[in-house]
PDB file of N, CA and C in Angstrom:
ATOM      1  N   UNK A   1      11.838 -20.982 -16.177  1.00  0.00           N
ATOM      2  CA  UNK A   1      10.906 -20.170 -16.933  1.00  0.00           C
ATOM      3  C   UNK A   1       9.637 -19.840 -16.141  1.00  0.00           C
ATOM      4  N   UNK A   2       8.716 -20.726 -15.500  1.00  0.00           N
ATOM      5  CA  UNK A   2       7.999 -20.509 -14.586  1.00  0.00           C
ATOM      6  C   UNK A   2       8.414 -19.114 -13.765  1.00  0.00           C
ATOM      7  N   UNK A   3       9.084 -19.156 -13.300  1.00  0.00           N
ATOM      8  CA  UNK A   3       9.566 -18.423 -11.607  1.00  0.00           C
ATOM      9  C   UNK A   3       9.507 -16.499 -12.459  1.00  0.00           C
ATOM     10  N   UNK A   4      10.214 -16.867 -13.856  1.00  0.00           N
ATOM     11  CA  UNK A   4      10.151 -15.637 -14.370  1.00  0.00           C
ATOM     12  C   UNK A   4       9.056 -15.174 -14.565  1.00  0.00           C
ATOM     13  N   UNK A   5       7.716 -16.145 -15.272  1.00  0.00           N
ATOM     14  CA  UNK A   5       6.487 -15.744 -15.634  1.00  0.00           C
ATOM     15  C   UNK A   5       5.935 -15.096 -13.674  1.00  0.00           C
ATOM     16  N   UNK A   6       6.286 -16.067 -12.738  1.00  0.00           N
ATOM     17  CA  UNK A   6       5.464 -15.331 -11.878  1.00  0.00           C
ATOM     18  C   UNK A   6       5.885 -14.259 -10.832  1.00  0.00           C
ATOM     19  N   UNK A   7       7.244 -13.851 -11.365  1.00  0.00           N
ATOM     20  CA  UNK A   7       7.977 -12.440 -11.022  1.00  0.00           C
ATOM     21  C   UNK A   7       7.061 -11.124 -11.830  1.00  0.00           C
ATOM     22  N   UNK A   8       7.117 -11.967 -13.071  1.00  0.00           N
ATOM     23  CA  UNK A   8       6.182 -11.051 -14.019  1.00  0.00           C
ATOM     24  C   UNK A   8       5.132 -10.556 -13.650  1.00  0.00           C
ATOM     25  N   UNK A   9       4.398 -11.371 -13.300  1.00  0.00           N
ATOM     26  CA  UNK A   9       2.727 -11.253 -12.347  1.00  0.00           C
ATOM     27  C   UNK A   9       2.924 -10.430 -11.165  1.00  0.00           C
ATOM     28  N   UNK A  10       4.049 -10.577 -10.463  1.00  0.00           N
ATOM     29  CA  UNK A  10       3.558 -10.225  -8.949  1.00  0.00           C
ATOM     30  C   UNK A  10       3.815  -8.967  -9.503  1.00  0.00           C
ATOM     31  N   UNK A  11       4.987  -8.423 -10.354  1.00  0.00           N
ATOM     32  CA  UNK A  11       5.704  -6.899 -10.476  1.00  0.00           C
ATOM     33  C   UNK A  11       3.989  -5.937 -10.968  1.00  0.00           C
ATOM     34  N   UNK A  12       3.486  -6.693 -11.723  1.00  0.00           N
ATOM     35  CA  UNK A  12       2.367  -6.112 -12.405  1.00  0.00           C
ATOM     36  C   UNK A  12       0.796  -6.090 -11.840  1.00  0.00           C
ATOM     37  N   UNK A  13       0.865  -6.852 -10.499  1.00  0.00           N
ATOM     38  CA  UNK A  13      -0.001  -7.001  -9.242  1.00  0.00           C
ATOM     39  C   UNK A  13       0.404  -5.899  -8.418  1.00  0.00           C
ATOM     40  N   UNK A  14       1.477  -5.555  -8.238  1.00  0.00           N
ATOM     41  CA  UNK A  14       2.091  -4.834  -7.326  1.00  0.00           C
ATOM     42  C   UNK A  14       2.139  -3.190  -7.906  1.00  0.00           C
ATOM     43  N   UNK A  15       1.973  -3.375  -9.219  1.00  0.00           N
ATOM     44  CA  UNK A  15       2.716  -1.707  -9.547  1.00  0.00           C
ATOM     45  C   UNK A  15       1.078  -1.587  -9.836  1.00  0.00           C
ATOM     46  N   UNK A  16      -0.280  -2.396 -10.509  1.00  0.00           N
ATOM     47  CA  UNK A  16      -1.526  -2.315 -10.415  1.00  0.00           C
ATOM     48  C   UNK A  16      -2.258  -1.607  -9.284  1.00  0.00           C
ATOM     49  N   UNK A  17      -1.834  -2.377  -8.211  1.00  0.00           N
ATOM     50  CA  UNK A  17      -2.700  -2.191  -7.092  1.00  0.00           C
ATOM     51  C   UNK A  17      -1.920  -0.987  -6.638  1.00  0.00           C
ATOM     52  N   UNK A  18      -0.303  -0.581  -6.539  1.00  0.00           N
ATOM     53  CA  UNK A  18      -0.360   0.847  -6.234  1.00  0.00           C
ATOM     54  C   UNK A  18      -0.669   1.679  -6.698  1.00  0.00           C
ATOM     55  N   UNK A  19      -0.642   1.687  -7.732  1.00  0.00           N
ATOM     56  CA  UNK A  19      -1.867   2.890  -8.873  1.00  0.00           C
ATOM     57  C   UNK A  19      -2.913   3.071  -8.359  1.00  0.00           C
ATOM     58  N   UNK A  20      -3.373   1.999  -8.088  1.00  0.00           N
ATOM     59  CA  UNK A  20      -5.471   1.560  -7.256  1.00  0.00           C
ATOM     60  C   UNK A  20      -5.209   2.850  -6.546  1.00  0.00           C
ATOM     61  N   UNK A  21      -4.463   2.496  -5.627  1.00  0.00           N
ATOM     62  CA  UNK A  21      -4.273   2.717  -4.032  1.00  0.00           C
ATOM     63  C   UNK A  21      -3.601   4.223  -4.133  1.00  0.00           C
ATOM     64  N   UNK A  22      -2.730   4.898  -4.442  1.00  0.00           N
ATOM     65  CA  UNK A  22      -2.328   5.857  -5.123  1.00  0.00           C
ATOM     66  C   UNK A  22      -3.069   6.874  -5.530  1.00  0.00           C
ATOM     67  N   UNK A  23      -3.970   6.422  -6.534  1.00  0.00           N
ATOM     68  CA  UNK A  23      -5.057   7.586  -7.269  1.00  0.00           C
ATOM     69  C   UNK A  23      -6.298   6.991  -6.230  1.00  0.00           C
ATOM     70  N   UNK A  24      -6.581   6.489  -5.487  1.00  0.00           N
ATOM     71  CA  UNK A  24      -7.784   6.746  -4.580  1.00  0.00           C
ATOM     72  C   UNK A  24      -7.409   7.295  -3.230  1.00  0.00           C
ATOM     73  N   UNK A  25      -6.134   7.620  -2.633  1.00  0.00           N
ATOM     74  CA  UNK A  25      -6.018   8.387  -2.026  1.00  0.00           C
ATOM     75  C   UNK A  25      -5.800   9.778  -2.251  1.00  0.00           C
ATOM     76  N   UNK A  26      -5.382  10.124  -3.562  1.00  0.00           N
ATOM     77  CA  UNK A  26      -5.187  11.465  -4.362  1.00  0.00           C
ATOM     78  C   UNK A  26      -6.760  12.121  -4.668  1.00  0.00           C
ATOM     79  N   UNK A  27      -7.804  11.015  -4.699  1.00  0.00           N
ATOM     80  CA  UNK A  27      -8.966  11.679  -5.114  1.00  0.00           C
ATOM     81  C   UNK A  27      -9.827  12.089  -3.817  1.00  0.00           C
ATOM     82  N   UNK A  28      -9.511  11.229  -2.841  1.00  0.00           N
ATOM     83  CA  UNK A  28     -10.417  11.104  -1.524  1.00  0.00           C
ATOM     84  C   UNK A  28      -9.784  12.837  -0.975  1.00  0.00           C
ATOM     85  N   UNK A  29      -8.306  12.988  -1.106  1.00  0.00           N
ATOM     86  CA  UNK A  29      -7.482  14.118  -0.517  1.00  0.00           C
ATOM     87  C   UNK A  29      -7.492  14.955  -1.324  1.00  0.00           C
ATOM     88  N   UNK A  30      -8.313  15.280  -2.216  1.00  0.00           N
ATOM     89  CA  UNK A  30      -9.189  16.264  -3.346  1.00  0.00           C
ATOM     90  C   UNK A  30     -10.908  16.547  -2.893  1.00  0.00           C
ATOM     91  N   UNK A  31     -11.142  15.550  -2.960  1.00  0.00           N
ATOM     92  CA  UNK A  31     -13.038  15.614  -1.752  1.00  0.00           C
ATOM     93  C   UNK A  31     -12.604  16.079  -0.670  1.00  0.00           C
ATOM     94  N   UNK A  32     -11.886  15.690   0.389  1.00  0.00           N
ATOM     95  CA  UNK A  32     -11.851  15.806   1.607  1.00  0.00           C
ATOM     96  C   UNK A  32     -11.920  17.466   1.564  1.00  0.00           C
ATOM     97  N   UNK A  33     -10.629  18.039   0.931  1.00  0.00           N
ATOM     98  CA  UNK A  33     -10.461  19.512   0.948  1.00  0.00           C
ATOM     99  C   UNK A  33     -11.909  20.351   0.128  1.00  0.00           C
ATOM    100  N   UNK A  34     -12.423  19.800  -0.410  1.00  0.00           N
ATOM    101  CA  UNK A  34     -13.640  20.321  -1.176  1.00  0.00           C
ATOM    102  C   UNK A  34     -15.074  20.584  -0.076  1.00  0.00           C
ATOM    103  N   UNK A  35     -15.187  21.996  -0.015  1.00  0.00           N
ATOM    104  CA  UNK A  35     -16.542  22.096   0.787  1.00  0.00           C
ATOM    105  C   UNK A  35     -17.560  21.556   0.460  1.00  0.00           C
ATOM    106  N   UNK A  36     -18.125  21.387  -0.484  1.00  0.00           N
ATOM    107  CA  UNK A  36     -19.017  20.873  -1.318  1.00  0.00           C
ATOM    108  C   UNK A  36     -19.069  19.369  -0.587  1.00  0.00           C
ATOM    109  N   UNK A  37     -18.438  18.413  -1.058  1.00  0.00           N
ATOM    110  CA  UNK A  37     -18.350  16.976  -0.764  1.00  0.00           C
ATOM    111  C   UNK A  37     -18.716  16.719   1.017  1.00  0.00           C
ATOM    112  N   UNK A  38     -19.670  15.678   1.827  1.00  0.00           N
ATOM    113  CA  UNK A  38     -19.396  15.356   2.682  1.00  0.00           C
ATOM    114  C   UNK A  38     -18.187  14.886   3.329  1.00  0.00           C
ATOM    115  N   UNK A  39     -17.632  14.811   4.748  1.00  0.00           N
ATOM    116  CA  UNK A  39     -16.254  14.336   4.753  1.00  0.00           C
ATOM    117  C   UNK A  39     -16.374  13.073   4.980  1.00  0.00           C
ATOM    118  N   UNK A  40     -17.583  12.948   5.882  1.00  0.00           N
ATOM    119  CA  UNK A  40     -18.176  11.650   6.218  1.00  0.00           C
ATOM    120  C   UNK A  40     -18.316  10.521   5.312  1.00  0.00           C
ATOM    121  N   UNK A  41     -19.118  10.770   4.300  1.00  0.00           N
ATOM    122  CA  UNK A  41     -18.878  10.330   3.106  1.00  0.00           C
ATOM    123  C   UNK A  41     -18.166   9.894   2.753  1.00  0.00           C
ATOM    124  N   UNK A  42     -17.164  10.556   2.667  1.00  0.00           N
ATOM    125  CA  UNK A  42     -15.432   9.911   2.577  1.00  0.00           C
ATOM    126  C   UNK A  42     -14.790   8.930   3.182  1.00  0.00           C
ATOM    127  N   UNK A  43     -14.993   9.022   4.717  1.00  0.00           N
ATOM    128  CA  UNK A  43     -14.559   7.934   4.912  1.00  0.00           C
ATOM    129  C   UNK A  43     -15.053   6.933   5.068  1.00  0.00           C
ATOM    130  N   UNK A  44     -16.728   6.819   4.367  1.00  0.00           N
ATOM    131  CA  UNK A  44     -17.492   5.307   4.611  1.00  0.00           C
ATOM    132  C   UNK A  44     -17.020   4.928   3.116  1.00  0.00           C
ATOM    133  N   UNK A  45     -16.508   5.534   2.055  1.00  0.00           N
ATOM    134  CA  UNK A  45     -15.606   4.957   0.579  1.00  0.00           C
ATOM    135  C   UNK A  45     -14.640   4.333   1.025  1.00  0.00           C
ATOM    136  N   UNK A  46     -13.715   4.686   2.239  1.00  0.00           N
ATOM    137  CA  UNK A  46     -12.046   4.413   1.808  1.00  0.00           C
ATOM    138  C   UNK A  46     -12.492   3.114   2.646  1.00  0.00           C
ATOM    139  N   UNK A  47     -13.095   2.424   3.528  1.00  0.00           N
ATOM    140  CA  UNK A  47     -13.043   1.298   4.399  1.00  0.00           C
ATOM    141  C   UNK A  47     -13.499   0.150   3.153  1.00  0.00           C
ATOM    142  N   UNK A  48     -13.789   0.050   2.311  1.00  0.00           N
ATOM    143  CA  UNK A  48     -14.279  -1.261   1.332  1.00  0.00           C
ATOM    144  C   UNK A  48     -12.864  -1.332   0.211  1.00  0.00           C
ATOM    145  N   UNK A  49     -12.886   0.039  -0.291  1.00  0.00           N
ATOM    146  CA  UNK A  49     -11.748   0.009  -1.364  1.00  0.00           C
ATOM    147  C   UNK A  49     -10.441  -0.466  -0.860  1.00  0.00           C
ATOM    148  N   UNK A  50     -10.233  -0.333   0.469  1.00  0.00           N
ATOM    149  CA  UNK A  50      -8.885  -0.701   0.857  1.00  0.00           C
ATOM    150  C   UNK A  50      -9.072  -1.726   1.277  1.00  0.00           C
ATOM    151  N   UNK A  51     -10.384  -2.514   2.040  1.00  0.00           N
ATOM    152  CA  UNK A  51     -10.277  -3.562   2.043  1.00  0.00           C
ATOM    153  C   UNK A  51     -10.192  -4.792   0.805  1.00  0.00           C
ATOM    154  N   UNK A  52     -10.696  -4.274  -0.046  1.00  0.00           N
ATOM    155  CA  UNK A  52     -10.874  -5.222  -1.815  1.00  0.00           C
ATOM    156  C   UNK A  52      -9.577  -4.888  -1.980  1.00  0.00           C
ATOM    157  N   UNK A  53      -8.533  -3.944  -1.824  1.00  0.00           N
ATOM    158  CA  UNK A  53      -7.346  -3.880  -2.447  1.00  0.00           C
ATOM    159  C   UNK A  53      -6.328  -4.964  -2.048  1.00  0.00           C
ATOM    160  N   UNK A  54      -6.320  -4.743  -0.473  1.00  0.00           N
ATOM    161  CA  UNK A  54      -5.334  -5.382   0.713  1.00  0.00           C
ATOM    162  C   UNK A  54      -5.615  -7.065   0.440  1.00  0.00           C
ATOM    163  N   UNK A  55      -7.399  -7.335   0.185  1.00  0.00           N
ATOM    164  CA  UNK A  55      -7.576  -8.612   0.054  1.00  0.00           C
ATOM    165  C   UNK A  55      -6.889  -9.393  -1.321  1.00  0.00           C
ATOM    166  N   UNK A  56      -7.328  -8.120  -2.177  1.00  0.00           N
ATOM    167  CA  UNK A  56      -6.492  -9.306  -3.532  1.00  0.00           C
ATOM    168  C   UNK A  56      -5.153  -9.563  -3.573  1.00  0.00           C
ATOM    169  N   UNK A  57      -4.254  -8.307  -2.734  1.00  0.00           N
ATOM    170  CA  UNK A  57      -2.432  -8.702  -2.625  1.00  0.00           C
ATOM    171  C   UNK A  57      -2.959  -9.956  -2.284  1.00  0.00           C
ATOM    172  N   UNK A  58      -3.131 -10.250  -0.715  1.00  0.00           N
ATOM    173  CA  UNK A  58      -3.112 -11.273   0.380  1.00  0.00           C
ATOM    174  C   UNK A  58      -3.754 -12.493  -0.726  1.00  0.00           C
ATOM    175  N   UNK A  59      -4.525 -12.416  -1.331  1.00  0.00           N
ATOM    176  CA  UNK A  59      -4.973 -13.812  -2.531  1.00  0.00           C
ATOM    177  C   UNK A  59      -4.017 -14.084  -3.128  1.00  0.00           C
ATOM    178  N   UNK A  60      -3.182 -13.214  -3.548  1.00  0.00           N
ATOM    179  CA  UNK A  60      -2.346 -13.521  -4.503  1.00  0.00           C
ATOM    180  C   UNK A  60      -0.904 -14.238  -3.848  1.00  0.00           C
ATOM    181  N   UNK A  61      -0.918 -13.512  -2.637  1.00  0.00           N
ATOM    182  CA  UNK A  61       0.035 -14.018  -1.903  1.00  0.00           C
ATOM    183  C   UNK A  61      -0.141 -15.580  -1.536  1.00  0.00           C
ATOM    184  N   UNK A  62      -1.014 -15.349  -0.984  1.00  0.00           N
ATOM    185  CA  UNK A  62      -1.834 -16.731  -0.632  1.00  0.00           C
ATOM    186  C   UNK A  62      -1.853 -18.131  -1.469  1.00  0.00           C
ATOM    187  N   UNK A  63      -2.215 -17.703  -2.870  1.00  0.00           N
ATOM    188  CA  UNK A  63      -1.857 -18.488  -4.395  1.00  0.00           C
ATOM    189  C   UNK A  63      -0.374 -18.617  -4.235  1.00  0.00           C
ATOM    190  N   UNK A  64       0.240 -18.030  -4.088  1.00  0.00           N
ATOM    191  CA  UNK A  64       1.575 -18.498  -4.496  1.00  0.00           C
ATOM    192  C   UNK A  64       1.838 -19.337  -3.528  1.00  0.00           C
ATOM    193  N   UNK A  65       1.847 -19.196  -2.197  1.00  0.00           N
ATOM    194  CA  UNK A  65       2.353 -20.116  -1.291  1.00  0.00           C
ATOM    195  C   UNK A  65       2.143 -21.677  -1.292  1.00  0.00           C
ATOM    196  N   UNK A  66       0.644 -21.551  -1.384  1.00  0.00           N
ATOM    197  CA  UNK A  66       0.212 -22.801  -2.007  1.00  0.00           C
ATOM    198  C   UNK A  66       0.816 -23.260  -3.262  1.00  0.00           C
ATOM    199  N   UNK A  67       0.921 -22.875  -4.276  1.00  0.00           N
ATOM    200  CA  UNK A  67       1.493 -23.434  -5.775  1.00  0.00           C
ATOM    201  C   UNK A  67       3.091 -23.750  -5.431  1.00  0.00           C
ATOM    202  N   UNK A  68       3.871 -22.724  -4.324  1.00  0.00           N
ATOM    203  CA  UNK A  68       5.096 -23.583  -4.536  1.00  0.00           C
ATOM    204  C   UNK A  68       5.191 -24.806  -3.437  1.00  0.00           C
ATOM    205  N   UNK A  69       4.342 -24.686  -2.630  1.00  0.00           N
ATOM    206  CA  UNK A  69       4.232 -25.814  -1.447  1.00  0.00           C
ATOM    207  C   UNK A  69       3.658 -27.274  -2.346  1.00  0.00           C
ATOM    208  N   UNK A  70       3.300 -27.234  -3.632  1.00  0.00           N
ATOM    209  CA  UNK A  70       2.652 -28.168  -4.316  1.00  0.00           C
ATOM    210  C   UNK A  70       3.776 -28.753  -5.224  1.00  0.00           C
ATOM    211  N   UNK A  71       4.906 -27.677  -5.860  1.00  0.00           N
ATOM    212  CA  UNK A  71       6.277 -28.235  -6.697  1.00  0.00           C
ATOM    213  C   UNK A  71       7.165 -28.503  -6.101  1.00  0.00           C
TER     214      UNK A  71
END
């Protein structure tokens, strides 16, 4: 029962964070093409968001390894 609850988690970590990741590259590649918007601009956004994204997989990954190295 465990193993199912944390299949559950990762599927819903995983389909989460590609949404994140997904609609912030769809919006950045909406600015970018926009005269209006700096481009520069743009890419001092995408270096934090992808790093907070990439970091919470890798936590989560990280959590698990540890929790089954503990059962």
């Amino acid at each position: 029962m465990p193993e199912k609850l944390t299949v559950q988690i990762i599927w819903a970590v995983v389909i989460t964070l590609g949404l994140i990741v997904s609609s912030t590259v769809l919006v950045l590649l909406i600015a970018l093409f926009d005269p209006v918007v700096d481009n520069a601009e743009i890419f001092k956004m995408l270096q934090p968001a992808f790093n907070t994204i990439v970091g919470a997989f890798v936590g989560l990954l990280g959590g698990l390894t540890i929790s089954k190295n503990k059962t």
